[in-house]
Protein backbone atom coordinates (compact mmCIF):
# COMPACT_ATOMS: atom_id res chain seq x y z
CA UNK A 1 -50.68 -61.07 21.80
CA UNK A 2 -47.45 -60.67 22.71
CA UNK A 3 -44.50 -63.07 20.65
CA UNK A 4 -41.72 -64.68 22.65
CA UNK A 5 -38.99 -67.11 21.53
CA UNK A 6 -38.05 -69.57 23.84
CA UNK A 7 -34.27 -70.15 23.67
CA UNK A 8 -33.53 -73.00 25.16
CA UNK A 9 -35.93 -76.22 24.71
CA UNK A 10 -34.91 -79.70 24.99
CA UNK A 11 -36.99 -81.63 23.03
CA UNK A 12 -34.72 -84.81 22.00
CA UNK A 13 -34.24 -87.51 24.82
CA UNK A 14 -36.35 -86.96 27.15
CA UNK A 15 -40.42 -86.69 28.31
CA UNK A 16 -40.80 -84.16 25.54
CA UNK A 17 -39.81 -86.30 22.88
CA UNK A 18 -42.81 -88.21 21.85
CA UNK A 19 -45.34 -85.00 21.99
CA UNK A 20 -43.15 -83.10 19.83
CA UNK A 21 -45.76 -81.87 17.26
CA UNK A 22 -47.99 -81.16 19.93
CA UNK A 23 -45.93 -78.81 21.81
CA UNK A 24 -44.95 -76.87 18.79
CA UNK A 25 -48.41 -75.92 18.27
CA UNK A 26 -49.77 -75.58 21.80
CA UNK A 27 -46.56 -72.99 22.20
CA UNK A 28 -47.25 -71.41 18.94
CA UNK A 29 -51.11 -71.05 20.17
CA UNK A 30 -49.57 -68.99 23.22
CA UNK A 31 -46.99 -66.59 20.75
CA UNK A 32 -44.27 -68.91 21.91
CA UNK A 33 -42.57 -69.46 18.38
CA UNK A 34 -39.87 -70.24 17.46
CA UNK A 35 -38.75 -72.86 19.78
CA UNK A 36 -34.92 -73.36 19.97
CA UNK A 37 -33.68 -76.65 20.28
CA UNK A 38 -30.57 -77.62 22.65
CA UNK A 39 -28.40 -80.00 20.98
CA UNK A 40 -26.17 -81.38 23.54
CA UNK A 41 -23.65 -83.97 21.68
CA UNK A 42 -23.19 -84.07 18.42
CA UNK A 43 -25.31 -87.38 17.55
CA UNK A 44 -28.43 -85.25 19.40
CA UNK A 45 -27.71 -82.01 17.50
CA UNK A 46 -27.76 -83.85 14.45
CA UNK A 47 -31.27 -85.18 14.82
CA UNK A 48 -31.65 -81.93 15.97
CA UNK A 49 -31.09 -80.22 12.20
CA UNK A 50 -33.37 -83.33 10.57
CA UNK A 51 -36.09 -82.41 13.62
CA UNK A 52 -35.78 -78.44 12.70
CA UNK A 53 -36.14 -79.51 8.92
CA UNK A 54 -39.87 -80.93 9.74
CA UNK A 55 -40.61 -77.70 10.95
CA UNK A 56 -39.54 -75.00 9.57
CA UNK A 57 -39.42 -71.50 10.69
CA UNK A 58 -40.76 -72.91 14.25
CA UNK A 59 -37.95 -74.90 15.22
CA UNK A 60 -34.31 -73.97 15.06
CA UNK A 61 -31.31 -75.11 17.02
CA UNK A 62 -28.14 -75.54 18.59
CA UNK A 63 -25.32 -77.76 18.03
CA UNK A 64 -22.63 -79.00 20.91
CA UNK A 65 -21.41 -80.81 22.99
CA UNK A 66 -22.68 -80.21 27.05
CA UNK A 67 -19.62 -80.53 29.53
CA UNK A 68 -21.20 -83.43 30.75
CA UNK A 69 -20.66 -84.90 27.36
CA UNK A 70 -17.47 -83.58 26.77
CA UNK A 71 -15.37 -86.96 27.42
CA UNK A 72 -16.60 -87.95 24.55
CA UNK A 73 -15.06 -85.24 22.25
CA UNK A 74 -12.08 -86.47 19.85
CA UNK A 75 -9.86 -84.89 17.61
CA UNK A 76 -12.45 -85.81 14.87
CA UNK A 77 -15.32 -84.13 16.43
CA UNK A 78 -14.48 -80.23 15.69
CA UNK A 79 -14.44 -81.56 11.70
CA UNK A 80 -17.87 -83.17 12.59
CA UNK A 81 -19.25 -80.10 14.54
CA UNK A 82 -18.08 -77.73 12.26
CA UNK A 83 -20.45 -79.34 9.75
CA UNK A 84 -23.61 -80.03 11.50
CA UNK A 85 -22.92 -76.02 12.36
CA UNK A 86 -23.18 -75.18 8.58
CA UNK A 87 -26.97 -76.46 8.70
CA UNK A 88 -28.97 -73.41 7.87
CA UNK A 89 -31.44 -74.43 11.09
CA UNK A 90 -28.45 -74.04 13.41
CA UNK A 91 -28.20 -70.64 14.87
CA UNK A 92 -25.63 -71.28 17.58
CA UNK A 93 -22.43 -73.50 18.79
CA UNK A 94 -23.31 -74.92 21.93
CA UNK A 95 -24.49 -76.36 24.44
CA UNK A 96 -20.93 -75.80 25.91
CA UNK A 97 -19.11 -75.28 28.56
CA UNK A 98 -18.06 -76.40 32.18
CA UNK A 99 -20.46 -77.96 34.86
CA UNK A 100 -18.31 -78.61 38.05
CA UNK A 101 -21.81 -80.13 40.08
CA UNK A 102 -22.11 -82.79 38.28
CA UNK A 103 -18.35 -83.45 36.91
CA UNK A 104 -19.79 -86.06 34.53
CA UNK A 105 -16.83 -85.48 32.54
CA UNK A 106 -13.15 -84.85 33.83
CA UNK A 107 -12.63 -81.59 34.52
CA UNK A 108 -9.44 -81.21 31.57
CA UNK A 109 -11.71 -82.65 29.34
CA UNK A 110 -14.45 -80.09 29.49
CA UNK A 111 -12.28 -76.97 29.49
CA UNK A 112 -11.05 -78.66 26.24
CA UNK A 113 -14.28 -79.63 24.81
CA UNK A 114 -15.22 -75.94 25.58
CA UNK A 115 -12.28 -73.92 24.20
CA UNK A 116 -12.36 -76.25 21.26
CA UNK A 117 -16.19 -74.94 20.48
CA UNK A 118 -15.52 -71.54 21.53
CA UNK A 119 -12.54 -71.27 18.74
CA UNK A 120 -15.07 -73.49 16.37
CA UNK A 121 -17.78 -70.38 17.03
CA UNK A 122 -15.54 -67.88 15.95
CA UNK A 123 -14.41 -69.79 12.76
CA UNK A 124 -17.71 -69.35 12.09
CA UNK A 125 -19.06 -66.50 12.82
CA UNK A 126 -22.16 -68.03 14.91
CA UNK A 127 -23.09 -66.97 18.37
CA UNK A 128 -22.68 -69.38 21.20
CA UNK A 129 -25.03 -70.91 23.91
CA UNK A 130 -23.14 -71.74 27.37
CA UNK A 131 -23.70 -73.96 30.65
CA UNK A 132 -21.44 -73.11 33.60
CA UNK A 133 -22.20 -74.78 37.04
CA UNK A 134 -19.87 -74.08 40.21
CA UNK A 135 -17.13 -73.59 37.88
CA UNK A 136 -17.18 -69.63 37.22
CA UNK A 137 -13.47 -68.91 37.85
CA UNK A 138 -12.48 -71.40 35.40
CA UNK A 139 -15.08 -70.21 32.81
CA UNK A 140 -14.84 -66.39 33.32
CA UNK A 141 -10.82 -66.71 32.75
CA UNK A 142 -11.40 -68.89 29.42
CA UNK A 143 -14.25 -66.48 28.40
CA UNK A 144 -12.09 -64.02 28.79
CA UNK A 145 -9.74 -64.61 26.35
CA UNK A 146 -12.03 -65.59 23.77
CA UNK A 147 -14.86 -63.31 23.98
CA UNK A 148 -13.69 -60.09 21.98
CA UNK A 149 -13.29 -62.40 19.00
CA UNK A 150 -17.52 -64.05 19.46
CA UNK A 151 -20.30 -62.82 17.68
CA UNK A 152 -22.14 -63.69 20.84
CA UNK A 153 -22.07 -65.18 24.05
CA UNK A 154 -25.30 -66.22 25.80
CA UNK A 155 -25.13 -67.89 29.12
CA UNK A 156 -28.29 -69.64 29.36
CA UNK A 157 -29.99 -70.97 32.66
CA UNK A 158 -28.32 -68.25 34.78
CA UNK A 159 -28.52 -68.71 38.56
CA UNK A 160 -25.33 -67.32 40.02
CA UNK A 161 -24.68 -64.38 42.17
CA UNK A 162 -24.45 -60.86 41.63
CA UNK A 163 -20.88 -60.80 41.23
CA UNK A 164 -21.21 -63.32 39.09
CA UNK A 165 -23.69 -61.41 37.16
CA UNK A 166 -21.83 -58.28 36.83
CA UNK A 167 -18.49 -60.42 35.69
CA UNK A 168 -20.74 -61.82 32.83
CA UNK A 169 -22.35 -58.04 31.98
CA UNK A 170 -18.81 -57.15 31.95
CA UNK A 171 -17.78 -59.63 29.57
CA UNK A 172 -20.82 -58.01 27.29
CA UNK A 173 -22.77 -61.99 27.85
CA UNK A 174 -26.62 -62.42 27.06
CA UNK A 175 -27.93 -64.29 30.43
CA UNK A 176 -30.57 -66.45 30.04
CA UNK A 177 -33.52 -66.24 33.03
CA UNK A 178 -35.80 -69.70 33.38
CA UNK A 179 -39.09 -70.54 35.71
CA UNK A 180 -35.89 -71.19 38.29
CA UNK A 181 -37.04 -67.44 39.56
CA UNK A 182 -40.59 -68.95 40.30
CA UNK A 183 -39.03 -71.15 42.91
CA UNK A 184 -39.62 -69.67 45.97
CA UNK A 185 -37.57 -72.09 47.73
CA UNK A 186 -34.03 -71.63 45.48
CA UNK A 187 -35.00 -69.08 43.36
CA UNK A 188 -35.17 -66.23 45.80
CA UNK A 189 -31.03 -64.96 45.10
CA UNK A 190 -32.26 -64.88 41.89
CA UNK A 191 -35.16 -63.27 42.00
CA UNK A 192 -33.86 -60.10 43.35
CA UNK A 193 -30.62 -60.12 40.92
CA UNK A 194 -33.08 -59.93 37.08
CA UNK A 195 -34.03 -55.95 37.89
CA UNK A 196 -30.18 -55.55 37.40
CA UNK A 197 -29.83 -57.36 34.17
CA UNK A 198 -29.62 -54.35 31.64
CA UNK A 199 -32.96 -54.71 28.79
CA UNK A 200 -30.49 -55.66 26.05
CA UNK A 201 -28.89 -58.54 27.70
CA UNK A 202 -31.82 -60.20 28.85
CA UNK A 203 -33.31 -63.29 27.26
CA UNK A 204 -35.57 -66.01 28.38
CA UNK A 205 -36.19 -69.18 28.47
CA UNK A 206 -38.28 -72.38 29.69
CA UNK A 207 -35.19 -75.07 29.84
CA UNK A 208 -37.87 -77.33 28.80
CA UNK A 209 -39.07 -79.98 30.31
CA UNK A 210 -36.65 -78.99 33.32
CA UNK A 211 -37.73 -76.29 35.91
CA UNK A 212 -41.28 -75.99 35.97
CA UNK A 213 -42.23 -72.92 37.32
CA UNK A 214 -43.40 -73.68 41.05
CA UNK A 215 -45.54 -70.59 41.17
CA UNK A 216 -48.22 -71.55 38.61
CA UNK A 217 -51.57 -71.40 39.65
CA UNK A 218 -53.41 -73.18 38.65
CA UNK A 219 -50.81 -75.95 38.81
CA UNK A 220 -49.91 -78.09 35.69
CA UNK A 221 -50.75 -81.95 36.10
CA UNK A 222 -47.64 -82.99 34.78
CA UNK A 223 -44.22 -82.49 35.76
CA UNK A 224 -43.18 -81.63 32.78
CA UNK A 225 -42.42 -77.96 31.63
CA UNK A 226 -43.45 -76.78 28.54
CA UNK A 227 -42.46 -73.90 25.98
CA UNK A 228 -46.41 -72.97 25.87
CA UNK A 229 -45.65 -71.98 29.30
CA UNK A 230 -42.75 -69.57 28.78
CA UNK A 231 -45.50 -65.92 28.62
CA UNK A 232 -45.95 -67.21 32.43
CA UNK A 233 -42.49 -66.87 33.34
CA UNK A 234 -42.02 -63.75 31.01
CA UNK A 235 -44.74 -62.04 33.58
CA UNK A 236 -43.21 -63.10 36.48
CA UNK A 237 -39.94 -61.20 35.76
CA UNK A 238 -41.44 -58.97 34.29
CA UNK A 239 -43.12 -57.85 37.77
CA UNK A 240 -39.78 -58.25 39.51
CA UNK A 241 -38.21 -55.59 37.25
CA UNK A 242 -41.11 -53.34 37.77
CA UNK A 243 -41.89 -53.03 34.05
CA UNK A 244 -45.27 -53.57 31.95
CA UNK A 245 -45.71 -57.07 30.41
CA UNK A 246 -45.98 -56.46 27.30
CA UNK A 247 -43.13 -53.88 26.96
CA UNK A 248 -40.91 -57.14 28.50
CA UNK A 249 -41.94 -59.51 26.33
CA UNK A 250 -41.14 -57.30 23.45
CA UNK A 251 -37.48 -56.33 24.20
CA UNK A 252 -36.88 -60.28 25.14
CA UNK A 253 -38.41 -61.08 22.10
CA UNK A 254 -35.90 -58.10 19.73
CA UNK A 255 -32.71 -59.24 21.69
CA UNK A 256 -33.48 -62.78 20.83
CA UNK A 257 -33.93 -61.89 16.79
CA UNK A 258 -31.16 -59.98 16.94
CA UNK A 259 -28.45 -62.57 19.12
CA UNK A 260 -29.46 -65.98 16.92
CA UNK A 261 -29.74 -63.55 13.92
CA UNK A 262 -33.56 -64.27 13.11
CA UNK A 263 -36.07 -62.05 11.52
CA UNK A 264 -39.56 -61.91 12.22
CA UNK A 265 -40.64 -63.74 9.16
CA UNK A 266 -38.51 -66.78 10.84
CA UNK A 267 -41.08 -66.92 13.66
């Protein structure tokens, strides 16, 4: 059976939440292991480490502060980030970056919140995992400046265009491809960009327990999407590129190791 690592799961706040040790396993039953676990302020990415530290070598994570969180970022938070990122479970700074939908948070505040984490990332040496939404020109130009001096950059939940796309290839990004490309309502653009992702800058992911793939058949009961579900998805693009399965889930699965720095006894 093939393995996969599912890159971006939110498991904290949400539907997930109380099933926790069940979806572990029922992902882990399906090669989906390990899970990696989106913190998205720093009080969640904290629970995040003590939730990573009940399973070990299935669950690592992330630690950030989402643009939509990022009014709430003071001068003190860098100190406090830079020490949750020191956990030995967290294998990236992030979620960050800028979501211009939504504009939870003031505009300033999230390029702010964002630079502040991107300089925090190369302090230490950890890769970082990135939102953008409607705000590309803003987030290419402070990528820009900033990227030669990252470890890694991984934009996860891509959906943009393919000018878009090529910027980020450009800019030597990891994009991260969800059950969004199922969608055959809104996932169509999408669907036709993934052949042109090159095989070492693709990753993927289930966004857990957002984006249910609308394709399944049979379809789930529940709403909910699920990591166990991510060899589904994994298929699906894999038959848009035109490549075997297997051979898919198995470069996915190296470029994953390789950007959050994992080796296979982690999984």
């Amino acid at each position: 059976m093939p393995s996969y690592i599912d890159i971006a799961v939110n498991l904290l706040g949400n539907a997930l939440e109380p099933d926790i040790a069940t979806i572990v396993k029922a992902a882990a039953e399906q090669g989906v292991s390990p899970l990696i676990v989106i913190g998205s302020d720093l009080t969640e990415s904290a629970a995040a480490i003590k939730l990573c530290e009940q399973y070990p070598n299935k669950l690592y994570c992330t630690a950030g502060v989402h643009p939509h969180h990022a009014s709430e970022w003071q001068t003190a938070s860098k100190q406090v980030q830079t020490e949750l990122c020191q956990a030995p479970q967290v294998v990236a700074v992030g979620e960050c970056g800028l979501d211009y939908n939504r504009d939870f948070s003031p505009r300033p505040a999230q390029r702010q919140a964002l630079i502040a984490q991107l300089e925090l990332a190369i302090a230490q040496q950890k890769p970082v995992l990135m939102h953008e939404r409607d705000a590309h020109e803003d987030f290419i130009a402070i990528l820009r400046e900033y990227r030669p001096q990252l470890t890694g950059a991984l934009l996860h939940c891509f959906t943009g265009t393919h000018s878009q796309m090529e910027a980020y290839i450009d800019l030597d990004l990891h994009l991260g491809i969800t059950g969004w490309v199922c969608d055959e309502r809104r996932g169509q653009e999408l669907a036709a960009l993934v052949p042109f992702i090159p095989q070492n800058r693709i990753l993927i992911e289930t966004d857990s327990p957002y984006l249910l793939p609308r394709s399944m058949r049979p379809k789930p009961k529940s709403s909910k999407n699920k990591p166990e579900y991510l060899p589904y998805i994994a298929e699906y693009i894999a038959n848009l590129r035109g490549e075997n399965a297997a051979e898919f889930a198995k470069y996915c699965y190296e470029n994953s190791l390789a950007f959050f720095n994992l080796s296979r006894d982690n999984g």
